[in-house]
PDB file of N, CA and C in Angstrom:
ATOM      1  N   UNK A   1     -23.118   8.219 -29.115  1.00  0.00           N
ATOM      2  CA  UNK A   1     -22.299   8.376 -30.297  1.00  0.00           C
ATOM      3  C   UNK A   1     -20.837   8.529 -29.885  1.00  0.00           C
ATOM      4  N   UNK A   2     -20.022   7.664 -30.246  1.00  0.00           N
ATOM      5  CA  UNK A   2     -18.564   7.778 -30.231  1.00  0.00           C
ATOM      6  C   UNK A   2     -17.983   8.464 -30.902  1.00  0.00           C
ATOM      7  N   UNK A   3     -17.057   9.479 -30.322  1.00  0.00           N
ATOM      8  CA  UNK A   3     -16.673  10.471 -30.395  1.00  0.00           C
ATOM      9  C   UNK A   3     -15.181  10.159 -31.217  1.00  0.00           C
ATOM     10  N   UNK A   4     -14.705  10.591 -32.472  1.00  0.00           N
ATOM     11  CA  UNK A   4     -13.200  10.209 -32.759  1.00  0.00           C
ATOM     12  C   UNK A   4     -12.286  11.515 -32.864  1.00  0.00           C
ATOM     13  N   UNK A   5     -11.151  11.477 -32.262  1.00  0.00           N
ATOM     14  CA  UNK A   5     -10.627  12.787 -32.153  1.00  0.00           C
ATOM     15  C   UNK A   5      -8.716  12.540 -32.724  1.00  0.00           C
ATOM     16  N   UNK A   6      -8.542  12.641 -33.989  1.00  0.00           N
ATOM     17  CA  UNK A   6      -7.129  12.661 -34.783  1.00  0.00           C
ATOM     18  C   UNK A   6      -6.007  13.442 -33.947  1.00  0.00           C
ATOM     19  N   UNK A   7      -4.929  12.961 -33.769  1.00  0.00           N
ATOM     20  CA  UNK A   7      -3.776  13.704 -33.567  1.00  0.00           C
ATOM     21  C   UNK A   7      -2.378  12.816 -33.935  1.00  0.00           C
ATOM     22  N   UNK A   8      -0.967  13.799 -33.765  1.00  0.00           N
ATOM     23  CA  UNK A   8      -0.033  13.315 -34.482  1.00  0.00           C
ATOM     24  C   UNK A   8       0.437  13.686 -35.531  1.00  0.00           C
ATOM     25  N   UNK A   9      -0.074  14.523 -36.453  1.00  0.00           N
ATOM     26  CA  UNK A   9       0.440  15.182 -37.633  1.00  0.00           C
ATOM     27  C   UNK A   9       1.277  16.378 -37.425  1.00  0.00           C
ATOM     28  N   UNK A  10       2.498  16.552 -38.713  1.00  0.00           N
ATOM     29  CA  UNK A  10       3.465  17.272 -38.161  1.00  0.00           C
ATOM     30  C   UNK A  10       4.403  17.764 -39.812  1.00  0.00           C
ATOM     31  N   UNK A  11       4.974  17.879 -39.567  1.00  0.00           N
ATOM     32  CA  UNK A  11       6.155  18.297 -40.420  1.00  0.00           C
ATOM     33  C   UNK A  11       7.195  17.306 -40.627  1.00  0.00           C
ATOM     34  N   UNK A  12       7.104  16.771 -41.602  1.00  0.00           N
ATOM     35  CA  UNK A  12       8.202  15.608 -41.854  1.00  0.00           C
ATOM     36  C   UNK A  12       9.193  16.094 -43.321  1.00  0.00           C
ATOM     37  N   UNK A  13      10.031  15.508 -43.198  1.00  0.00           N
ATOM     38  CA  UNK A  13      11.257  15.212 -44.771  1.00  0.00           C
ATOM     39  C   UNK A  13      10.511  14.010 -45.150  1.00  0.00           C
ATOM     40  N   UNK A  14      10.590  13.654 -46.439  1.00  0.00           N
ATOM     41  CA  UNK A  14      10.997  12.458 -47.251  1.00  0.00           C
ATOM     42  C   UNK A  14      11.547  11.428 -46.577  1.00  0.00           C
ATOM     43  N   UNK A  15      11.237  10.225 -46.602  1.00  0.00           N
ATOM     44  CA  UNK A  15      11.659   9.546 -46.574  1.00  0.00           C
ATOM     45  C   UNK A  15      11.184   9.128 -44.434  1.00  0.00           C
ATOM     46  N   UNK A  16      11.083  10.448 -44.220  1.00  0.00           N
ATOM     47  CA  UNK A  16      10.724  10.101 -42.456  1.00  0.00           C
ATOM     48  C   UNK A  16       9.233   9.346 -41.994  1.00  0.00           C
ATOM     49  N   UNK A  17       9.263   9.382 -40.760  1.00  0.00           N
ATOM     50  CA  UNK A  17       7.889   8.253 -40.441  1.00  0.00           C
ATOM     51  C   UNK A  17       7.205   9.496 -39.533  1.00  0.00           C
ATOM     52  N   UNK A  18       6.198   9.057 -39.318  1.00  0.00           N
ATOM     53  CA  UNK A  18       5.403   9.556 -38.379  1.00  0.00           C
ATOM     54  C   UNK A  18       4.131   8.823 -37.656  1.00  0.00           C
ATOM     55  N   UNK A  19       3.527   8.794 -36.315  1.00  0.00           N
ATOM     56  CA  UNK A  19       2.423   7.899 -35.916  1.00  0.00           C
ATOM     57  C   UNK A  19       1.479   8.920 -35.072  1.00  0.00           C
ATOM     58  N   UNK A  20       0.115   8.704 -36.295  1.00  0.00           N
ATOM     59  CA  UNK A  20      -0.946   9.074 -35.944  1.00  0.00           C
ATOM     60  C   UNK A  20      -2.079   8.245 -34.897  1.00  0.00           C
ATOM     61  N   UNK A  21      -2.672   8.865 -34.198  1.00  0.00           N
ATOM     62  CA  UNK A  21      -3.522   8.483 -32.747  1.00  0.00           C
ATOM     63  C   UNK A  21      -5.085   9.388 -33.627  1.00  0.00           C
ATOM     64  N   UNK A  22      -6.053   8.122 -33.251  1.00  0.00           N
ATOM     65  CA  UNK A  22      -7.130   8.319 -33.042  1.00  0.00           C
ATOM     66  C   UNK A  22      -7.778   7.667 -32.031  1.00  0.00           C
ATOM     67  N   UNK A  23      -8.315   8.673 -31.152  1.00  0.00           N
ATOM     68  CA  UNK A  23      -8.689   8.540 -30.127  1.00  0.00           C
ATOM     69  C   UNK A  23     -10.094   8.714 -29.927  1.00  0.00           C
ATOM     70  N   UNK A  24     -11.337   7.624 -29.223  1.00  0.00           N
ATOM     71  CA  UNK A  24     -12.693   7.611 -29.182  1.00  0.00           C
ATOM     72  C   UNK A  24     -12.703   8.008 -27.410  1.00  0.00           C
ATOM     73  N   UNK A  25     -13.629   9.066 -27.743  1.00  0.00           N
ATOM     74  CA  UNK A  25     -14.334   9.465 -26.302  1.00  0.00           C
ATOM     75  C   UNK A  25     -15.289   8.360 -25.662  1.00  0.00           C
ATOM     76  N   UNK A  26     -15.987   7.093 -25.969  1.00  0.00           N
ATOM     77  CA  UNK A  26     -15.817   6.346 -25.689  1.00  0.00           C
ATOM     78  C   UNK A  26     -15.009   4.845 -25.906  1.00  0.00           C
ATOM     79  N   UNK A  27     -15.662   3.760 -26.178  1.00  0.00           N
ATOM     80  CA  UNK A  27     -14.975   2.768 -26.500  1.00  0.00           C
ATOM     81  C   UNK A  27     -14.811   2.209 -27.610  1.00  0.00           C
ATOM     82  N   UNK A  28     -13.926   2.430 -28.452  1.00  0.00           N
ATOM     83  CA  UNK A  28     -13.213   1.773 -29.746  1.00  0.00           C
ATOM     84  C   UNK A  28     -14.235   0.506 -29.949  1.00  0.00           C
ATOM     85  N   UNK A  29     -14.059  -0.627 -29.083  1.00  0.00           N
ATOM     86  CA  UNK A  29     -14.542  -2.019 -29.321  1.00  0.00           C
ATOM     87  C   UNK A  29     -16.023  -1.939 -29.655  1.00  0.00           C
ATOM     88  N   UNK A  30     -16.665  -0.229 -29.826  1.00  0.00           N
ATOM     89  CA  UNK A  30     -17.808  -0.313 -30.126  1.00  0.00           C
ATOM     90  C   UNK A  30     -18.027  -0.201 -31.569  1.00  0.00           C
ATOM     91  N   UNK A  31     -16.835   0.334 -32.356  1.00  0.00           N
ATOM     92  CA  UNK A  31     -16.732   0.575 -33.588  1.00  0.00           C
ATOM     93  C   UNK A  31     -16.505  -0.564 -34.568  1.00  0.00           C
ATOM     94  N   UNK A  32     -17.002  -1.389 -35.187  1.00  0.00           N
ATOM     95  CA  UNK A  32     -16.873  -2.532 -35.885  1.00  0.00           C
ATOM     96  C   UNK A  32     -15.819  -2.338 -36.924  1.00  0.00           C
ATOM     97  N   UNK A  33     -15.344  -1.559 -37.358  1.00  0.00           N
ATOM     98  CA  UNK A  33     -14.248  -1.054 -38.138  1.00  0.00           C
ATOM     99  C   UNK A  33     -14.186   0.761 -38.208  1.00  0.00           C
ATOM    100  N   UNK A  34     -12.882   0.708 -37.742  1.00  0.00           N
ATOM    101  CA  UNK A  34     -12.096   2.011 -37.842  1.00  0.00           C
ATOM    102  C   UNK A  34     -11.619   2.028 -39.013  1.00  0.00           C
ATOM    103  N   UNK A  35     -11.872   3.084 -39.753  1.00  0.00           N
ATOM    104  CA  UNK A  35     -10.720   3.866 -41.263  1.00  0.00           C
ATOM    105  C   UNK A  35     -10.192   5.124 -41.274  1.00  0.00           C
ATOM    106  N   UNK A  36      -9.183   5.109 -41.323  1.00  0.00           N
ATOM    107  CA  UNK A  36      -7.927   6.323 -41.855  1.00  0.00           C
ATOM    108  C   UNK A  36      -8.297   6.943 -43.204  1.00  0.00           C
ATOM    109  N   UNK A  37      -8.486   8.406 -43.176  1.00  0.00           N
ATOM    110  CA  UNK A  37      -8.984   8.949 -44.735  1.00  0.00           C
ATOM    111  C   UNK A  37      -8.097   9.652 -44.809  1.00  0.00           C
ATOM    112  N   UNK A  38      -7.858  10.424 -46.284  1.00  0.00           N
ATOM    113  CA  UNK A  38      -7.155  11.611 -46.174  1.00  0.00           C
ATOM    114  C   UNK A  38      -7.322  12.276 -47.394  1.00  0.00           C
ATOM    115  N   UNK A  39      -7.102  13.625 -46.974  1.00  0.00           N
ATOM    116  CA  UNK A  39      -7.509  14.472 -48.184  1.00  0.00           C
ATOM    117  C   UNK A  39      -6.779  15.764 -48.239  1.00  0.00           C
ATOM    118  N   UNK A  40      -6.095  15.800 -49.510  1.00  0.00           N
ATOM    119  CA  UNK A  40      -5.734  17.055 -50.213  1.00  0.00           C
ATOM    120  C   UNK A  40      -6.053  18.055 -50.913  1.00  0.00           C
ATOM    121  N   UNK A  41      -5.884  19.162 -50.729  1.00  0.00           N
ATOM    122  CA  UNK A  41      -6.774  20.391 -51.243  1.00  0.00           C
ATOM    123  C   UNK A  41      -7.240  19.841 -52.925  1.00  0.00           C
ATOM    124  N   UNK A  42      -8.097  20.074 -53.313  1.00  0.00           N
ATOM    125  CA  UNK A  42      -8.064  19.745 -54.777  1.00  0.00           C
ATOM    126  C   UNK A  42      -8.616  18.396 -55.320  1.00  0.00           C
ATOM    127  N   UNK A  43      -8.432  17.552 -53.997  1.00  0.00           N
ATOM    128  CA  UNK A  43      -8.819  16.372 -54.311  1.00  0.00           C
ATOM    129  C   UNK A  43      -9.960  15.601 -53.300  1.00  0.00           C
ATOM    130  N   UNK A  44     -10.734  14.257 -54.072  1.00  0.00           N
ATOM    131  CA  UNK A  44     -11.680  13.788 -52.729  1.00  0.00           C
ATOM    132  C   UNK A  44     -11.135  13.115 -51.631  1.00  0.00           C
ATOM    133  N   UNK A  45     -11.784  12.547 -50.556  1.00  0.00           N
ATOM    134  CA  UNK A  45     -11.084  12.188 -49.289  1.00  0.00           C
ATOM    135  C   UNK A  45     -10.919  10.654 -49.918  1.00  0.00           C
ATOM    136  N   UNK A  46      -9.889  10.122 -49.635  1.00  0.00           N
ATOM    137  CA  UNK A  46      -9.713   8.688 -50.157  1.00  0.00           C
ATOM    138  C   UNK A  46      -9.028   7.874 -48.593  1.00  0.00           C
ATOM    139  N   UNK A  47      -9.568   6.737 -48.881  1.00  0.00           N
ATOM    140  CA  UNK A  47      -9.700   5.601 -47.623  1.00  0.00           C
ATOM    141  C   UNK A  47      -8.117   5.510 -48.210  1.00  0.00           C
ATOM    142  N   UNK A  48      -7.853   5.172 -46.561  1.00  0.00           N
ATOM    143  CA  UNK A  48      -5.617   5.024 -46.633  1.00  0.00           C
ATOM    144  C   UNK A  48      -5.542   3.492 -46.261  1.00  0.00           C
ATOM    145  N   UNK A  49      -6.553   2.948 -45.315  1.00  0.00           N
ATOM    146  CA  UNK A  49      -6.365   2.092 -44.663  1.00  0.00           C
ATOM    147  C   UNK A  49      -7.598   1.658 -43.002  1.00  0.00           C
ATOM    148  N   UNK A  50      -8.066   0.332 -43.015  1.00  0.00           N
ATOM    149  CA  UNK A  50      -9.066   0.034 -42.419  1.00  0.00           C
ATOM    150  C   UNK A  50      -8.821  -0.686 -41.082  1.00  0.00           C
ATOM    151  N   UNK A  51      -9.030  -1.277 -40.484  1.00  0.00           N
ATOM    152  CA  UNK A  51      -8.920  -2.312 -39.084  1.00  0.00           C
ATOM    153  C   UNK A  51     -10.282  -2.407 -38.696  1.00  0.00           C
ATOM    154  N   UNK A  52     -10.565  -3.648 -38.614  1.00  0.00           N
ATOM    155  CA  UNK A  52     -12.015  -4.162 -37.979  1.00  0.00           C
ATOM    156  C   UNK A  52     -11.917  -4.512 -36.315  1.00  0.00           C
ATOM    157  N   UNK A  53     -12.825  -4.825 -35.832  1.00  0.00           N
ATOM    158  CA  UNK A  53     -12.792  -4.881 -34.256  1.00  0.00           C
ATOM    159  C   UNK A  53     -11.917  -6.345 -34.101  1.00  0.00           C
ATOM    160  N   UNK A  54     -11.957  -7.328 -35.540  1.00  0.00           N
ATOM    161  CA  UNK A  54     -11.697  -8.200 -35.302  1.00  0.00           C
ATOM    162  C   UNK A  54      -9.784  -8.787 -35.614  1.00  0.00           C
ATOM    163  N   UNK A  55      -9.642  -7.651 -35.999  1.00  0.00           N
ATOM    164  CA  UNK A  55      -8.021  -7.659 -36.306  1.00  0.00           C
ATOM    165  C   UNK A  55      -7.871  -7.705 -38.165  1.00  0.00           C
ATOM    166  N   UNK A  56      -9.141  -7.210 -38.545  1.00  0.00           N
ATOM    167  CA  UNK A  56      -9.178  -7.831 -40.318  1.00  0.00           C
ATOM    168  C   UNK A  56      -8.553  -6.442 -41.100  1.00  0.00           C
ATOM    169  N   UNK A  57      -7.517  -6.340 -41.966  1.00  0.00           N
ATOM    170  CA  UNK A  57      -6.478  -4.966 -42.489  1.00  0.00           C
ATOM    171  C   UNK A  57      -6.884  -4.805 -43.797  1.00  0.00           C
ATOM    172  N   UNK A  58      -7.227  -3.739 -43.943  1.00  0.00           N
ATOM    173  CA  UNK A  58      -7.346  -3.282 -45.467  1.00  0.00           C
ATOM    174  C   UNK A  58      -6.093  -2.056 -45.765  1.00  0.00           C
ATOM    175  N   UNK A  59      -5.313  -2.028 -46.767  1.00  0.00           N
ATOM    176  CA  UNK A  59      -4.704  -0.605 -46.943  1.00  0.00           C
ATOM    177  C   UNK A  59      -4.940  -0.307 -48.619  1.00  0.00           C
ATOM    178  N   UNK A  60      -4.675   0.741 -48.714  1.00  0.00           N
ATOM    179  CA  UNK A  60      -5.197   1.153 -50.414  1.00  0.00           C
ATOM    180  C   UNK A  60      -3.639   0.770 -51.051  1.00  0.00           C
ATOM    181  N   UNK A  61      -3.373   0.719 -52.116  1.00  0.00           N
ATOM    182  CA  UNK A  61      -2.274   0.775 -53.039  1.00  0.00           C
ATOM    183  C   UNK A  61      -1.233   1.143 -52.974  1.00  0.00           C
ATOM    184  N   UNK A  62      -1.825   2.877 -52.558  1.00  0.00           N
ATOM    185  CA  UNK A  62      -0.667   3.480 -51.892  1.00  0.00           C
ATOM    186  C   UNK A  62      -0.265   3.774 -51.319  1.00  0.00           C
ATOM    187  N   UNK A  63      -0.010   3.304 -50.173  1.00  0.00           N
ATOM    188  CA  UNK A  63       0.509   3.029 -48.994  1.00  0.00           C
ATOM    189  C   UNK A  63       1.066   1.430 -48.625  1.00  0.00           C
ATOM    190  N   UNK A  64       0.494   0.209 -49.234  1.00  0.00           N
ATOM    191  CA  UNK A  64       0.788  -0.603 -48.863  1.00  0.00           C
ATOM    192  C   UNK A  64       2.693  -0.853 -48.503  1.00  0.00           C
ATOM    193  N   UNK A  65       2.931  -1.720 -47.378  1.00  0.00           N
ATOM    194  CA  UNK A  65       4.554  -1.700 -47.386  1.00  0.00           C
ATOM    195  C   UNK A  65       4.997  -0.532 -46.672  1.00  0.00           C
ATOM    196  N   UNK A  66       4.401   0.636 -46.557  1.00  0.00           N
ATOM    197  CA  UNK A  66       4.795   1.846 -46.097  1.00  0.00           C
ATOM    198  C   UNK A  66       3.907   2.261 -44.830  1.00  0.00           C
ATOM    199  N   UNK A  67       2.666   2.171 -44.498  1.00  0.00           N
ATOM    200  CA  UNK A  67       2.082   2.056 -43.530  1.00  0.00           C
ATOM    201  C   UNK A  67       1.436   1.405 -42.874  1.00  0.00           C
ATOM    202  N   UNK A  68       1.283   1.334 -41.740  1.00  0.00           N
ATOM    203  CA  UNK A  68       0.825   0.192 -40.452  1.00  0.00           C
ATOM    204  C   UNK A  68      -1.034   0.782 -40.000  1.00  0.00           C
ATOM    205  N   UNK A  69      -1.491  -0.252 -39.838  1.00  0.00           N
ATOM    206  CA  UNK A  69      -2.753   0.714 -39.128  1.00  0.00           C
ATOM    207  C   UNK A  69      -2.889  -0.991 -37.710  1.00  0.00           C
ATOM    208  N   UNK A  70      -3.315  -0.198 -36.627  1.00  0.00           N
ATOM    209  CA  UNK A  70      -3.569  -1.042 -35.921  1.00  0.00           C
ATOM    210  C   UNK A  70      -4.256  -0.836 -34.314  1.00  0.00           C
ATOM    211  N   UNK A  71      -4.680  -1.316 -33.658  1.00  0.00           N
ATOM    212  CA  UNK A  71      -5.126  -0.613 -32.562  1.00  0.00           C
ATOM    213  C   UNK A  71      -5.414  -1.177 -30.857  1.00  0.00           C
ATOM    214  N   UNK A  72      -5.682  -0.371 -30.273  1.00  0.00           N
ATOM    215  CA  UNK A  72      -5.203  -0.940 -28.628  1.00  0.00           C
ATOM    216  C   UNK A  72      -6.638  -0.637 -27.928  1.00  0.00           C
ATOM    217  N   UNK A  73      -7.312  -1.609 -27.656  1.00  0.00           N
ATOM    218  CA  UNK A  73      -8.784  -1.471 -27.067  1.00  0.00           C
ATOM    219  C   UNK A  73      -8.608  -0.693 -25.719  1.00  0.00           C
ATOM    220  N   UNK A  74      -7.317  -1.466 -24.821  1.00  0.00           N
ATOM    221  CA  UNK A  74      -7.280  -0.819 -23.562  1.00  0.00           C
ATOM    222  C   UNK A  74      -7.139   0.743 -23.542  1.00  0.00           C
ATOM    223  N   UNK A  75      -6.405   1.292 -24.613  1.00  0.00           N
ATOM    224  CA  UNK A  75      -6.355   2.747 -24.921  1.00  0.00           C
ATOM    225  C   UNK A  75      -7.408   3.666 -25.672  1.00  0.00           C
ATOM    226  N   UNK A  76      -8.211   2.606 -26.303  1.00  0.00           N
ATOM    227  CA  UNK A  76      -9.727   3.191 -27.196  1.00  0.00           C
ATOM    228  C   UNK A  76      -8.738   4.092 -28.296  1.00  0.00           C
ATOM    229  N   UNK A  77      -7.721   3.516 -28.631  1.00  0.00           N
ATOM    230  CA  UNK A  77      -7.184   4.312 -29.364  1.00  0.00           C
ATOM    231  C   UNK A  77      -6.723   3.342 -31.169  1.00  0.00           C
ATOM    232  N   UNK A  78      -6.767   3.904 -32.324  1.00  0.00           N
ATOM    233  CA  UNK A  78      -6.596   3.672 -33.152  1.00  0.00           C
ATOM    234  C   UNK A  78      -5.327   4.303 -33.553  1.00  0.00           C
ATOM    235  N   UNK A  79      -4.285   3.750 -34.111  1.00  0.00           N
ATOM    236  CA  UNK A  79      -3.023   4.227 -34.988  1.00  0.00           C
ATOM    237  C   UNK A  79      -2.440   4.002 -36.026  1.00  0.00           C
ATOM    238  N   UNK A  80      -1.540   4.937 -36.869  1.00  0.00           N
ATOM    239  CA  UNK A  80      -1.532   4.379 -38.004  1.00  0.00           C
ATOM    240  C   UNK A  80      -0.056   5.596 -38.067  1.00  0.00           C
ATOM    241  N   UNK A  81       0.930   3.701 -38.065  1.00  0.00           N
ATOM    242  CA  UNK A  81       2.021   4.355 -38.190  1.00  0.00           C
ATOM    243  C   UNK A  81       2.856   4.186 -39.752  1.00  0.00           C
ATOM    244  N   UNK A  82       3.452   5.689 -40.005  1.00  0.00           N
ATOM    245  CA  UNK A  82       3.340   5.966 -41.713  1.00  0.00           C
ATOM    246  C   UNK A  82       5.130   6.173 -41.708  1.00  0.00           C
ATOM    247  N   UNK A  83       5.500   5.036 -42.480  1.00  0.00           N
ATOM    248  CA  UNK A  83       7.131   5.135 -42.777  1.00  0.00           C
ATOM    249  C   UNK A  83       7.010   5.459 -44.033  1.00  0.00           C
ATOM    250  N   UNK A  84       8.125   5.429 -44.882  1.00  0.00           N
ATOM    251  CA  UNK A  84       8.619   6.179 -45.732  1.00  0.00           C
ATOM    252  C   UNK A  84       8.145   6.834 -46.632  1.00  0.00           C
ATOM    253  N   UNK A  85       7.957   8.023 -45.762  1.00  0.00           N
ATOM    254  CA  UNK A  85       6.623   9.274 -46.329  1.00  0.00           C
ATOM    255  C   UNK A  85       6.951  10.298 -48.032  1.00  0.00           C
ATOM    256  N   UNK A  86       6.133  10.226 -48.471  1.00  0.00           N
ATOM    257  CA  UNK A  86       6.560  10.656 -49.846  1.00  0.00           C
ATOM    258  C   UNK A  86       5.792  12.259 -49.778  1.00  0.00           C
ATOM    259  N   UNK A  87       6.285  12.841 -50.937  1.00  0.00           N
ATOM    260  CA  UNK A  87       5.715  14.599 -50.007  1.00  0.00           C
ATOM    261  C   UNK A  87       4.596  14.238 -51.205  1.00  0.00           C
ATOM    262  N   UNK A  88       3.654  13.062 -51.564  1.00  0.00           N
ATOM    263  CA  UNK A  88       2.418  13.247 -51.755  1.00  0.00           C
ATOM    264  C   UNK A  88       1.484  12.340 -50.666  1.00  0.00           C
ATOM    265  N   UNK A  89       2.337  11.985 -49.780  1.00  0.00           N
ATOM    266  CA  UNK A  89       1.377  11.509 -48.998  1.00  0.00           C
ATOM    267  C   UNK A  89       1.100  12.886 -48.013  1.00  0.00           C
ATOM    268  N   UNK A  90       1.124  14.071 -48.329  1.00  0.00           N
ATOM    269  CA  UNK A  90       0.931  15.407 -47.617  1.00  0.00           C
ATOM    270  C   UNK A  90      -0.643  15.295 -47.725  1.00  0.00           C
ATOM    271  N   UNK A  91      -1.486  15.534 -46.904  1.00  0.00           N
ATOM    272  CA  UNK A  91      -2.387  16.202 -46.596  1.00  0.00           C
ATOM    273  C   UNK A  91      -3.054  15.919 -45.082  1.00  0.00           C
ATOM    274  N   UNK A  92      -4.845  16.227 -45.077  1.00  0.00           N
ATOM    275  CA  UNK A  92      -4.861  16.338 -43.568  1.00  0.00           C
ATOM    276  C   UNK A  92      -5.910  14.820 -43.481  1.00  0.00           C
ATOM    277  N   UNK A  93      -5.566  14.114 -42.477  1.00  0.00           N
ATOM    278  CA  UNK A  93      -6.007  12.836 -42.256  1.00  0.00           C
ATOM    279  C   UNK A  93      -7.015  12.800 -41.297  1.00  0.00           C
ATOM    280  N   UNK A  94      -7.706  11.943 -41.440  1.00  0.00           N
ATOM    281  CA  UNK A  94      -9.185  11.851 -40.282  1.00  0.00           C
ATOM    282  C   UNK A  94      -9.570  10.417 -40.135  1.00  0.00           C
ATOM    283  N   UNK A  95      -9.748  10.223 -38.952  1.00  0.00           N
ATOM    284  CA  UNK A  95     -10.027   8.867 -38.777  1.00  0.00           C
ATOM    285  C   UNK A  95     -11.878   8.804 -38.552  1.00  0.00           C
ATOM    286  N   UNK A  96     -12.597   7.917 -38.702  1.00  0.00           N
ATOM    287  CA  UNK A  96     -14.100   7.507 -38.930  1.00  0.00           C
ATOM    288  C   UNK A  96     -14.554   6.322 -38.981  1.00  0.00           C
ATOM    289  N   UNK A  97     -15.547   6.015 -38.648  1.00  0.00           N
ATOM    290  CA  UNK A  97     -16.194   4.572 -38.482  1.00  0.00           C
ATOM    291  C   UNK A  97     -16.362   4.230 -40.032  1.00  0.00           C
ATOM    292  N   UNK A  98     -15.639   3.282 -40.473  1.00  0.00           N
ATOM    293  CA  UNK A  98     -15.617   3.025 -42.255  1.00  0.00           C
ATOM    294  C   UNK A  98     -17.265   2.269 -42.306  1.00  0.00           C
ATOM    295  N   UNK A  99     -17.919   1.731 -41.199  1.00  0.00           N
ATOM    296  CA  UNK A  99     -19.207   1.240 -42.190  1.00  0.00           C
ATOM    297  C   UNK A  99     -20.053   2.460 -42.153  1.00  0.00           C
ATOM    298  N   UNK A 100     -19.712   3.567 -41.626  1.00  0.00           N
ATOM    299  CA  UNK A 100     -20.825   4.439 -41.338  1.00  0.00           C
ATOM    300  C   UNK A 100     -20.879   5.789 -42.630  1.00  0.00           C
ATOM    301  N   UNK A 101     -19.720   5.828 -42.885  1.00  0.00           N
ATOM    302  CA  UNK A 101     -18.758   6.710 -43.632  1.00  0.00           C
ATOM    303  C   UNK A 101     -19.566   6.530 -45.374  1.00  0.00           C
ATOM    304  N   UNK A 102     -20.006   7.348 -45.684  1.00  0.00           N
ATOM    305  CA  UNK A 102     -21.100   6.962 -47.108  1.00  0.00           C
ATOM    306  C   UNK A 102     -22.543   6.773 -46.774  1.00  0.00           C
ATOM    307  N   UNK A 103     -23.058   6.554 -45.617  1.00  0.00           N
ATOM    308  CA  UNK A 103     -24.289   6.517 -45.361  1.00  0.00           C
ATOM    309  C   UNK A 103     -25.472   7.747 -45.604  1.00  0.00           C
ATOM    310  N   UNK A 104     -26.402   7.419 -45.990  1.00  0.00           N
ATOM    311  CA  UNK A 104     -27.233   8.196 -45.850  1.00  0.00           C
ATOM    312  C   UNK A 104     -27.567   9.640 -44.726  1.00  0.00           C
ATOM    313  N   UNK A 105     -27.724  10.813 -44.625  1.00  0.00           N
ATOM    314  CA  UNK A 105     -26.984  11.435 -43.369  1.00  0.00           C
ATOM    315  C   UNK A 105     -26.306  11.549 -42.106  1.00  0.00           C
ATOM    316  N   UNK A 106     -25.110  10.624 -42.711  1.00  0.00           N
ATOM    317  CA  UNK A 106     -23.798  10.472 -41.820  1.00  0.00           C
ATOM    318  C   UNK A 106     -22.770  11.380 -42.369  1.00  0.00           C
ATOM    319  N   UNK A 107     -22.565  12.647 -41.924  1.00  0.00           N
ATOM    320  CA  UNK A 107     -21.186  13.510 -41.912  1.00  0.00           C
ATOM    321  C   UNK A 107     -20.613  13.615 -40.743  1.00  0.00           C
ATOM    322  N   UNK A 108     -20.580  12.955 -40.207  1.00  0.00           N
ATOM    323  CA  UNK A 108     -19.498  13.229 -39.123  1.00  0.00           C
ATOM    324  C   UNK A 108     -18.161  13.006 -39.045  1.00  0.00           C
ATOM    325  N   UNK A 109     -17.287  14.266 -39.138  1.00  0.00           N
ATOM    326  CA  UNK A 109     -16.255  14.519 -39.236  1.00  0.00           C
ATOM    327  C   UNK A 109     -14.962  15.423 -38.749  1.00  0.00           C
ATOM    328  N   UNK A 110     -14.255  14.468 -37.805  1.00  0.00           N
ATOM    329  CA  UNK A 110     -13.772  15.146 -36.702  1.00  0.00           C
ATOM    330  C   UNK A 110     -12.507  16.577 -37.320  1.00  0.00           C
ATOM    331  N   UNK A 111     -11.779  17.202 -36.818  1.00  0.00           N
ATOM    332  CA  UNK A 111     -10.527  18.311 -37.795  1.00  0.00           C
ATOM    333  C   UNK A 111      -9.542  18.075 -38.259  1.00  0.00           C
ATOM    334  N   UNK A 112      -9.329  16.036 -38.191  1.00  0.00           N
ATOM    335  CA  UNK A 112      -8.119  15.933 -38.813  1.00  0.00           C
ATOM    336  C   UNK A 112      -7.200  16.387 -38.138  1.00  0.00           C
ATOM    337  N   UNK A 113      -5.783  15.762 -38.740  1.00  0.00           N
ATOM    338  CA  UNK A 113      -4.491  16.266 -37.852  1.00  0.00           C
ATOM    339  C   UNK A 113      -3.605  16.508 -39.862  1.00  0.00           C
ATOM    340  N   UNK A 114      -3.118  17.624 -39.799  1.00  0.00           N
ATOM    341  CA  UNK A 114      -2.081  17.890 -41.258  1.00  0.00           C
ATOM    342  C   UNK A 114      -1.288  17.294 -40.984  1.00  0.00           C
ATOM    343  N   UNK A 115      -0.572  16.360 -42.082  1.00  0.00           N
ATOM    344  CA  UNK A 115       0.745  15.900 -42.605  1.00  0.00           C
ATOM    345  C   UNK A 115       1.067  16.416 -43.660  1.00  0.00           C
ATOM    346  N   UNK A 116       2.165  16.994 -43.321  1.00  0.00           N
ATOM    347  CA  UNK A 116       2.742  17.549 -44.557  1.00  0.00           C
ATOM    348  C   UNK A 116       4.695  16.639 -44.643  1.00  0.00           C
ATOM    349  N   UNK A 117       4.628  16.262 -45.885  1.00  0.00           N
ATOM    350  CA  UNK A 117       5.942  16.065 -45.935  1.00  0.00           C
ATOM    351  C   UNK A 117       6.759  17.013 -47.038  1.00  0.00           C
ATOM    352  N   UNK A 118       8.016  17.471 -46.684  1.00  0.00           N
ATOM    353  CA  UNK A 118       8.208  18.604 -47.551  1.00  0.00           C
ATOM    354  C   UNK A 118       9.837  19.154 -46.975  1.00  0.00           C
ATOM    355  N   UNK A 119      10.830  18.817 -48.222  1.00  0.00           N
ATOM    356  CA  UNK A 119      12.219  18.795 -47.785  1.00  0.00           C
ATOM    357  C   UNK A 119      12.359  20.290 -47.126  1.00  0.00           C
TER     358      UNK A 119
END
């Protein structure tokens, strides 16, 4: 079982960027698609944005134009770099295997890294 472990979250202003790292204890190229979630107190975890093993991009609505997702096999690492941050794109983000993510007892869910944006 491949292991995914979030980091990169921080304290931003409006309008600033920031680039999140998800990192697999083994090899990324085993994951047929990586997804970026995120979730705010109050609310459910909603998909930000996808990448398949094969280079194929999904992003949700809101984010499109504003964030990048993309990834580096040699590093087993997934990223997702977030420009012009709005203080509702605040909460804590987790990266997960998107076909696995809804399955029948599949919770696996690494601690997230917080973004908070906030003048």
């Amino acid at each position: 079982q491949v292991q995914l472990v979030e980091s990169g979250g921080d304290l931003v202003q409006p309008g600033g960027s920031l680039r999140l790292s998800c990192a697999a204890s083994g090899s990324i190229s085993s994951i047929d698609a990586v997804g970026w979630y995120r979730q705010t107190l109050g609310q459910q975890r909603e998909l930000v944005a996808v990448i398949t093993r094969g280079g194929a991009i999904h992003y949700a609505d809101s984010v499109k134009g504003r964030f990048t997702i993309s990834r580096d096999n040699a590093k087993d690492t997934v990223y997702l770099q977030m420009n012009s941050l709005k203080p509702e794109d605040t909460a804590v983000y987790y990266c997960n295997d998107y076909l696995r993510v809804g399955v029948k007892d599949y919770d696996y869910w690494g601690p997230g890294t917080q973004v908070t944006v906030y003048s």
